[in-house]
C-alpha atoms as a PDB file:
ATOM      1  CA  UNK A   1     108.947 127.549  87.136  1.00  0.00           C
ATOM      2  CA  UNK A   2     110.267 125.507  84.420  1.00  0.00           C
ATOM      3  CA  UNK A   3     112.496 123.298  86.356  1.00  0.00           C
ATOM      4  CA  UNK A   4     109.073 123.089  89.137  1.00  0.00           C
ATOM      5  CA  UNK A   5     107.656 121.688  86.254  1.00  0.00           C
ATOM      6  CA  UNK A   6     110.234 119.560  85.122  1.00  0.00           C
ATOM      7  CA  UNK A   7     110.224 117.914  88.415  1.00  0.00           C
ATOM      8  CA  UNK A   8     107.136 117.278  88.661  1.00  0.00           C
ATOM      9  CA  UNK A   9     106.941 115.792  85.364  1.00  0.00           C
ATOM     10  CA  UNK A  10     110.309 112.992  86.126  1.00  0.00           C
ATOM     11  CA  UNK A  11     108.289 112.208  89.232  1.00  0.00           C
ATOM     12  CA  UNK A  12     104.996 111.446  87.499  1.00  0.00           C
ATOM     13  CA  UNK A  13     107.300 109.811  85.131  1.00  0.00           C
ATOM     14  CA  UNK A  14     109.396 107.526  88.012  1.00  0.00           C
ATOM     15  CA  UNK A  15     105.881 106.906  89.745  1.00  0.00           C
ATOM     16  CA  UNK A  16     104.189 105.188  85.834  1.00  0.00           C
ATOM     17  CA  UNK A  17     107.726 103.374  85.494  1.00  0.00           C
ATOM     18  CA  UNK A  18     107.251 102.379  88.723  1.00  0.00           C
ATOM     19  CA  UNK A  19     103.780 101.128  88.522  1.00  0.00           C
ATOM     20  CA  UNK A  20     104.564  99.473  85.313  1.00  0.00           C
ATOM     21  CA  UNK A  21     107.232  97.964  86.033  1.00  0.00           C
ATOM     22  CA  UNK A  22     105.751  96.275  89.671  1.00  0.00           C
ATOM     23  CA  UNK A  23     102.919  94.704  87.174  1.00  0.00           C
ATOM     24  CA  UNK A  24     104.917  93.536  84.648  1.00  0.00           C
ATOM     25  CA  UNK A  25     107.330  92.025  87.539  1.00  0.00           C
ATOM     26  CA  UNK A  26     103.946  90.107  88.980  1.00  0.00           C
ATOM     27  CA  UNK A  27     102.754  89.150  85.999  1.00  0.00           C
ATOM     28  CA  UNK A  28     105.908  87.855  85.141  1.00  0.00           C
ATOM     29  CA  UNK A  29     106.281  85.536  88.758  1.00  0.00           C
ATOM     30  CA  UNK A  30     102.435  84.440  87.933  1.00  0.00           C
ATOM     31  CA  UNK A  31     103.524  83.178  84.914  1.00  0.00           C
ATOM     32  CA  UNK A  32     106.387  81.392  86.054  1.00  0.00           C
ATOM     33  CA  UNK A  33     104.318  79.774  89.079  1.00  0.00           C
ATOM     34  CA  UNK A  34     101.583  78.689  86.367  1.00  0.00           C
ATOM     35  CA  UNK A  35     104.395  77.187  84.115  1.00  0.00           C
ATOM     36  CA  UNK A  36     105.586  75.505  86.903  1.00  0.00           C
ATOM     37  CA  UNK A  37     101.880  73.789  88.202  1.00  0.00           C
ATOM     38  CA  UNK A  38     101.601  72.885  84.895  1.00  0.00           C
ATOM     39  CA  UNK A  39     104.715  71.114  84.145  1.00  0.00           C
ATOM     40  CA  UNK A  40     104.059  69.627  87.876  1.00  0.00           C
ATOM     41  CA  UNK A  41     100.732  68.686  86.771  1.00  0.00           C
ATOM     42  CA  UNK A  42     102.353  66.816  83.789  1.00  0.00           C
ATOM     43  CA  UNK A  43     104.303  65.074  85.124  1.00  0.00           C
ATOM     44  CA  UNK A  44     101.819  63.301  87.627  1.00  0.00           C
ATOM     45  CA  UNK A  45      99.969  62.659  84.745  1.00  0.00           C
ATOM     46  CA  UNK A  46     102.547  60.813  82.945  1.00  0.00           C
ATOM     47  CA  UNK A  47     103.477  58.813  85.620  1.00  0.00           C
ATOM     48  CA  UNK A  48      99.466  57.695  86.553  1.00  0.00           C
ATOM     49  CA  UNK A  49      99.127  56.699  82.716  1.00  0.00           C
ATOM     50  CA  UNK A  50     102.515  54.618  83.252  1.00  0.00           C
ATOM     51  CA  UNK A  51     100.943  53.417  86.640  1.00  0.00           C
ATOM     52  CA  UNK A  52      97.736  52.608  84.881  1.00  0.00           C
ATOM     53  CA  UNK A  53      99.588  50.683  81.840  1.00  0.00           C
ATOM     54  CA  UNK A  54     100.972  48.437  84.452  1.00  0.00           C
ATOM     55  CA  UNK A  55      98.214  47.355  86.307  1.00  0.00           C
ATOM     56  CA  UNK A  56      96.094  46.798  83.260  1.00  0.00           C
ATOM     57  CA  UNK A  57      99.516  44.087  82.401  1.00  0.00           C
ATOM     58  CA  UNK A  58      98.377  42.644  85.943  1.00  0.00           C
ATOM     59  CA  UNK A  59      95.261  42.123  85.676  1.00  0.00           C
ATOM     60  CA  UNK A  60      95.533  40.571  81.573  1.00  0.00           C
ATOM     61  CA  UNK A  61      98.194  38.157  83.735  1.00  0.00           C
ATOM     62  CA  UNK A  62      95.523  37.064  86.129  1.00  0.00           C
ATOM     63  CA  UNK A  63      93.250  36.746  83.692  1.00  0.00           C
ATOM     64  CA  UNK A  64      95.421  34.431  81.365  1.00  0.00           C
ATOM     65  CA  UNK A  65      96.172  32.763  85.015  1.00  0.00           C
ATOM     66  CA  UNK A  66      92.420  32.139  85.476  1.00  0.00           C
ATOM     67  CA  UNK A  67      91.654  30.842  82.411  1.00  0.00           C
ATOM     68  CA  UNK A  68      94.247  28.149  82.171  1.00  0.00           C
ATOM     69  CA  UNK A  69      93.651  26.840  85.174  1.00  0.00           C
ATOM     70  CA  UNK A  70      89.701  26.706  84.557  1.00  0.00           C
ATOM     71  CA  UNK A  71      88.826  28.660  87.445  1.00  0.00           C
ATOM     72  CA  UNK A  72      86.493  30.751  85.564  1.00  0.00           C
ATOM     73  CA  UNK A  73      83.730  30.518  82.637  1.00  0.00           C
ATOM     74  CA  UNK A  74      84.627  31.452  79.358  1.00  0.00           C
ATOM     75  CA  UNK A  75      81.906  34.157  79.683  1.00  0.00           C
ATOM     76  CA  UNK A  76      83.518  35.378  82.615  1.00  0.00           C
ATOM     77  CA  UNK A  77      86.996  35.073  80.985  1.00  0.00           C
ATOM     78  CA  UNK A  78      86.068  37.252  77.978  1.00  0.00           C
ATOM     79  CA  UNK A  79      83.710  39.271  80.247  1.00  0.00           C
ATOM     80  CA  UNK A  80      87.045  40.470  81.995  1.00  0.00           C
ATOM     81  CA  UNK A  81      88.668  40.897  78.585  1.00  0.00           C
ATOM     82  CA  UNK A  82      87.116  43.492  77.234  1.00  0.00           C
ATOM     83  CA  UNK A  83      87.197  45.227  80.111  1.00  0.00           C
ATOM     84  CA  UNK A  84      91.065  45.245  80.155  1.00  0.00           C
ATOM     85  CA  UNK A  85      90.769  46.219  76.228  1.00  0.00           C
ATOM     86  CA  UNK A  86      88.059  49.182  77.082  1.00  0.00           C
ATOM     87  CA  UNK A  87      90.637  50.371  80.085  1.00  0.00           C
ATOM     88  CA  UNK A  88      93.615  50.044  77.633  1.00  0.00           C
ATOM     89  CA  UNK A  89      91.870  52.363  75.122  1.00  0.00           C
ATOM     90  CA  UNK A  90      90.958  54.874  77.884  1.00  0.00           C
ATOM     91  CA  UNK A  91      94.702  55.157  79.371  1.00  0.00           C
ATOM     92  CA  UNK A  92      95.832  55.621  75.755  1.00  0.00           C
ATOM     93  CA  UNK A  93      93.837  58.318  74.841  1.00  0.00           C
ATOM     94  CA  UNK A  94      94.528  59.913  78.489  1.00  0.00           C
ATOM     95  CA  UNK A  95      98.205  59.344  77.603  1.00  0.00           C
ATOM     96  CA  UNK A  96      98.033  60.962  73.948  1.00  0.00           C
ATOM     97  CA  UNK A  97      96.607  64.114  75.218  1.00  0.00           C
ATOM     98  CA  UNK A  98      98.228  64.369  78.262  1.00  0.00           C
ATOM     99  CA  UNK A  99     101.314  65.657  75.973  1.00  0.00           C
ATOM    100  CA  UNK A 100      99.476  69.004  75.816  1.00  0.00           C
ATOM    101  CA  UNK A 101     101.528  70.346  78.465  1.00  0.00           C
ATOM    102  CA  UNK A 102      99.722  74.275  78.304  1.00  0.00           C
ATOM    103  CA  UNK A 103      96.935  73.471  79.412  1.00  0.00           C
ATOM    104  CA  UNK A 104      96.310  72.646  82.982  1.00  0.00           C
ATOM    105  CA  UNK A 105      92.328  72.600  82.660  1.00  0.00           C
ATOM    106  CA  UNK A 106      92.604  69.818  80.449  1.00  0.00           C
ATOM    107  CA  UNK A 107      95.275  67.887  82.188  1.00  0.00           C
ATOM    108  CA  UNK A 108      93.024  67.899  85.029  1.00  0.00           C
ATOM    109  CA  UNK A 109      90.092  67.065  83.257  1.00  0.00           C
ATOM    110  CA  UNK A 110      91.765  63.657  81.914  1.00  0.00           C
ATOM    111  CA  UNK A 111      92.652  62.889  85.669  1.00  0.00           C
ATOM    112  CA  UNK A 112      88.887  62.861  86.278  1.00  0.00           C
ATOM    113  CA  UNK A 113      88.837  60.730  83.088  1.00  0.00           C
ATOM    114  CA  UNK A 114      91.155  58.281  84.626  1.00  0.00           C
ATOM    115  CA  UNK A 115      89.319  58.788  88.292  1.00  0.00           C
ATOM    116  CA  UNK A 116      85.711  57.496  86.229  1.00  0.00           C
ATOM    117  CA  UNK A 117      87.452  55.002  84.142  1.00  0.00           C
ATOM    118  CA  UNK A 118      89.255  53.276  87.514  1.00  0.00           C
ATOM    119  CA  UNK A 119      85.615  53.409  89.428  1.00  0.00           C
ATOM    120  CA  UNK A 120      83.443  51.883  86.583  1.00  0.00           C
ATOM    121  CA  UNK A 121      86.430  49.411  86.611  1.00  0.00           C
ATOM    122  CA  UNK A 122      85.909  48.755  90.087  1.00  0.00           C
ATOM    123  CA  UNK A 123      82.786  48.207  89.887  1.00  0.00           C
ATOM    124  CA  UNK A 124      82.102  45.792  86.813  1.00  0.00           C
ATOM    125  CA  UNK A 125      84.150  43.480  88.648  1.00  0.00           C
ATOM    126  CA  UNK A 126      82.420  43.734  91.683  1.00  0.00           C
ATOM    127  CA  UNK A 127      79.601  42.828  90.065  1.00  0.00           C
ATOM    128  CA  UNK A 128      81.018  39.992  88.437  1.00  0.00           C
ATOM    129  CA  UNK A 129      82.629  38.497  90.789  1.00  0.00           C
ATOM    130  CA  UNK A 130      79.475  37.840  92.716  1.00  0.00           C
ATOM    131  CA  UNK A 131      78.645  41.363  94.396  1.00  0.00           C
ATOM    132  CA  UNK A 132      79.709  41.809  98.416  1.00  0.00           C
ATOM    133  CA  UNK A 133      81.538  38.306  98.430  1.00  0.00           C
ATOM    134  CA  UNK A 134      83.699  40.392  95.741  1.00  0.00           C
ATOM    135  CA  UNK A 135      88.089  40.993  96.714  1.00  0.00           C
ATOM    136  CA  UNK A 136      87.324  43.752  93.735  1.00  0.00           C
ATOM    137  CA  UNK A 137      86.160  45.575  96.176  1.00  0.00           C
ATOM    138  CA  UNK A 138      90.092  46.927  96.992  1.00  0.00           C
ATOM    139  CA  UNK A 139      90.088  48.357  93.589  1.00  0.00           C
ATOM    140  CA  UNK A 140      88.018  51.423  94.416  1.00  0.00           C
ATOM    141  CA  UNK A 141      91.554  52.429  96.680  1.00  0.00           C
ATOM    142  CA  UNK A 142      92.846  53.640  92.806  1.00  0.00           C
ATOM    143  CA  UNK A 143      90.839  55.583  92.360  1.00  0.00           C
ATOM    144  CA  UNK A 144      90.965  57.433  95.384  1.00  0.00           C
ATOM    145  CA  UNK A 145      94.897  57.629  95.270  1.00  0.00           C
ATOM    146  CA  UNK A 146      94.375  58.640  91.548  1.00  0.00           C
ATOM    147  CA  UNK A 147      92.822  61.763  92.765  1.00  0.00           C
ATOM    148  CA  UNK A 148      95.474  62.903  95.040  1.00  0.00           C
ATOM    149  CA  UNK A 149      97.002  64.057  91.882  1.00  0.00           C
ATOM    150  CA  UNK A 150      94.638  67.524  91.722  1.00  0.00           C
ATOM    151  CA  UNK A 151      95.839  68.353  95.152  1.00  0.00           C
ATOM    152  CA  UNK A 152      92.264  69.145  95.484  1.00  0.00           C
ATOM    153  CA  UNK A 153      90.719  67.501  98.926  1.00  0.00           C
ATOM    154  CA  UNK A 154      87.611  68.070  97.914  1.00  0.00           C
ATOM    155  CA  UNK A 155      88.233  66.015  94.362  1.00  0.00           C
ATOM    156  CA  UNK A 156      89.863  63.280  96.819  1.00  0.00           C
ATOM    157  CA  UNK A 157      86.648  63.349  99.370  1.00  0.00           C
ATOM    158  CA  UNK A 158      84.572  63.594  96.047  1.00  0.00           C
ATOM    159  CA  UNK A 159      86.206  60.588  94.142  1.00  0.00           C
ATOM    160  CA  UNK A 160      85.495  58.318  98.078  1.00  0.00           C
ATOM    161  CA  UNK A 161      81.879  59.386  97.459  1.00  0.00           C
ATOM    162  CA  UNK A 162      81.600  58.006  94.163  1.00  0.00           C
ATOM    163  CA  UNK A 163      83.159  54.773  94.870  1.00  0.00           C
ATOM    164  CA  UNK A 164      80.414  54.045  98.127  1.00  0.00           C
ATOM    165  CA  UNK A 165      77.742  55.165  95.672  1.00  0.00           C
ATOM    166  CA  UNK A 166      78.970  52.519  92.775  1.00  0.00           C
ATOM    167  CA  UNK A 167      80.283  50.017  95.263  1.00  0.00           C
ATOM    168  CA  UNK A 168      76.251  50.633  96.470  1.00  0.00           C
ATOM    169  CA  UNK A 169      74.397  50.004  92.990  1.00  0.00           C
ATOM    170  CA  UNK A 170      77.357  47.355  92.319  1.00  0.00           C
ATOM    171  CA  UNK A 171      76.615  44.789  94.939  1.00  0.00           C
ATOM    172  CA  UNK A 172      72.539  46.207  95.027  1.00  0.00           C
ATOM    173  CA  UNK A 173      72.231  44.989  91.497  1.00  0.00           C
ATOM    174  CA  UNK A 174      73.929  41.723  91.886  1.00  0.00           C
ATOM    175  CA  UNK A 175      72.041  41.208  95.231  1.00  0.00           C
ATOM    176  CA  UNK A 176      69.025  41.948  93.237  1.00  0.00           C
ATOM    177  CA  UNK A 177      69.334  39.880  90.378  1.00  0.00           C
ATOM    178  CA  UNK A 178      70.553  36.694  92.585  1.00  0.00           C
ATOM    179  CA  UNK A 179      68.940  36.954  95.164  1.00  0.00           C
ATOM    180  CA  UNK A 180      69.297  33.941  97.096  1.00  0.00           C
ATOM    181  CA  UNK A 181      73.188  34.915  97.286  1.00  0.00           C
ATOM    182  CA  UNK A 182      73.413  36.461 100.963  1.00  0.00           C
ATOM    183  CA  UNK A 183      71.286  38.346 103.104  1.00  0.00           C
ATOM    184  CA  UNK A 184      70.099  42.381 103.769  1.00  0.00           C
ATOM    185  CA  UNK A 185      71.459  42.916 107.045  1.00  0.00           C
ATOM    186  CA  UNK A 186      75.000  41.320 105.416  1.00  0.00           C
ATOM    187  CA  UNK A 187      74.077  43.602 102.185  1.00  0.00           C
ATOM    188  CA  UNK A 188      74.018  46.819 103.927  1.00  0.00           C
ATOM    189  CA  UNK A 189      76.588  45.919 106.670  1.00  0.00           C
ATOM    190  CA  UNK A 190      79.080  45.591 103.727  1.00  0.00           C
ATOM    191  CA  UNK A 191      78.414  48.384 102.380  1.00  0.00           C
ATOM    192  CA  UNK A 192      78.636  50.293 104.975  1.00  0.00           C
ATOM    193  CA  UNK A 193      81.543  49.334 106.714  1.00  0.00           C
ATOM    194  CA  UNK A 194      83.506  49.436 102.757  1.00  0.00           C
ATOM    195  CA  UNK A 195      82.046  53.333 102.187  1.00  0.00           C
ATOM    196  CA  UNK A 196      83.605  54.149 105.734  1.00  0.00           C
ATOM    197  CA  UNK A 197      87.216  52.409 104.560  1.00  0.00           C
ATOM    198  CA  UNK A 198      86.938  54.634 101.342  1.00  0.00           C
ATOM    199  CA  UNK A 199      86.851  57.949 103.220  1.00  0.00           C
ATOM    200  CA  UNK A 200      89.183  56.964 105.634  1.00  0.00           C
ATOM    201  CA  UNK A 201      91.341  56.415 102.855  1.00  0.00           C
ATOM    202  CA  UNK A 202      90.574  59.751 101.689  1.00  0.00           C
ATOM    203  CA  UNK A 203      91.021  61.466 105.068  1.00  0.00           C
ATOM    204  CA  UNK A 204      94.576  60.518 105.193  1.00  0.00           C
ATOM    205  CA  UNK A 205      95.681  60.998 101.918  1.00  0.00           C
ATOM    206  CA  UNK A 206      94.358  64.583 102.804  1.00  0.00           C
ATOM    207  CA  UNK A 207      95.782  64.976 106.244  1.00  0.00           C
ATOM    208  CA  UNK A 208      99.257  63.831 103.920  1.00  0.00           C
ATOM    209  CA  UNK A 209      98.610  66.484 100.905  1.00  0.00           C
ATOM    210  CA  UNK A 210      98.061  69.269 103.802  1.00  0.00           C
ATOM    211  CA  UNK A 211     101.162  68.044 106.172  1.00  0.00           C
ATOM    212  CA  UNK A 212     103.279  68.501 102.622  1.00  0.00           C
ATOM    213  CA  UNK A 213     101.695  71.772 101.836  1.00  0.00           C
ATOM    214  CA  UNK A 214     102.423  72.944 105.266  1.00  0.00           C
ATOM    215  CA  UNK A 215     106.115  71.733 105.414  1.00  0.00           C
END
């Protein structure tokens, strides 16, 4: 009887180990998966701040460019100034907490930071450089790409909705306020055929994230 009970009791024993033992091994994998994500998500991070310092250096060059050889106003030339000084301010404080490598929810957060920063961007310029006869237009692709870096398609095919809808009040606005500077049908041809080349830009980069995931 004793020894019935003594078996019974290593089994129950075995079958908590057991049991224990599987969770601890799962939490343990989670863990490990999460710690890698995050150090993944890091690192895109880093490099999109580094990507980011970079193009603001571009565009103070072609400002400085501009300027000296008078192709723009002075307004216009310190206009486009402190934009590159607002942008520089953003990507440094989206660099300086991007160091806080525990916590994904924040790292993605300041890539949504950097997604808003890049489409205001975008758009100021559009408006200042004279609405749909704007090249600034191209400038809404960074954002866009910047996305990519959730892995989230919906963020991507969410960040290509927000560009149409500033690229929209963008060249509205400066179409309202000169108005003499085009006409409708050209207005809302432009916009239209731009908002279609954003989500086509999304689509791929999409059809690219999900051809990776799948390989």
């Amino acid at each position: 009887m004793l020894a019935d009970f003594g078996g019974v009791g290593l089994s129950l024993w075995a079958w908590v180990g057991g049991e224990v033992s599987c969770k601890s091994t799962k939490g343990i994998l989670q863990y490990y998966k999460m710690a890698e994500k995050t150090a993944s998500l890091y690192s895109r991070l880093a490099r999109l701040t580094y990507i980011h310092f970079i193009y603001m250096l571009l565009f103070a060059v072609s400002i400085i460019i501009y300027d000296a050889s008078q192709l723009i106003a002075p307004e216009a030339v310190l206009y486009r100034w402190k934009l590159a000084t607002t942008m520089i301010i953003v990507i440094t404080a989206v660099w300086y907490f991007a160091r806080v490598k525990a916590r994904p929810r924040l790292q993605r957060w300041l890539i949504a930071t950097l997604v808003f920063a890049d489409i205001l961007f975008a758009s100021f310029l559009v408006y200042a450089d004279r609405g749909m006869a704007s090249l600034a237009v191209t400038l809404y692709a960074v954002p866009i790409i910047v996305s990519a870096a959730t892995g989230s398609s919906r963020a991507i095919l969410g960040t290509a909705s927000l560009c149409t809808a500033a690229y929209t009040l963008a060249t509205v606005k400066y179409f309202v306020d000169y108005f003499n500077e085009g006409y409708k049908v050209q207005l809302y041809s432009t916009i239209g055929f731009y908002g279609a080349v954003f989500f086509l830009i999304a689509f791929l980069i999409t059809i690219n994230l999900h051809t990776k995931a799948d390989a």
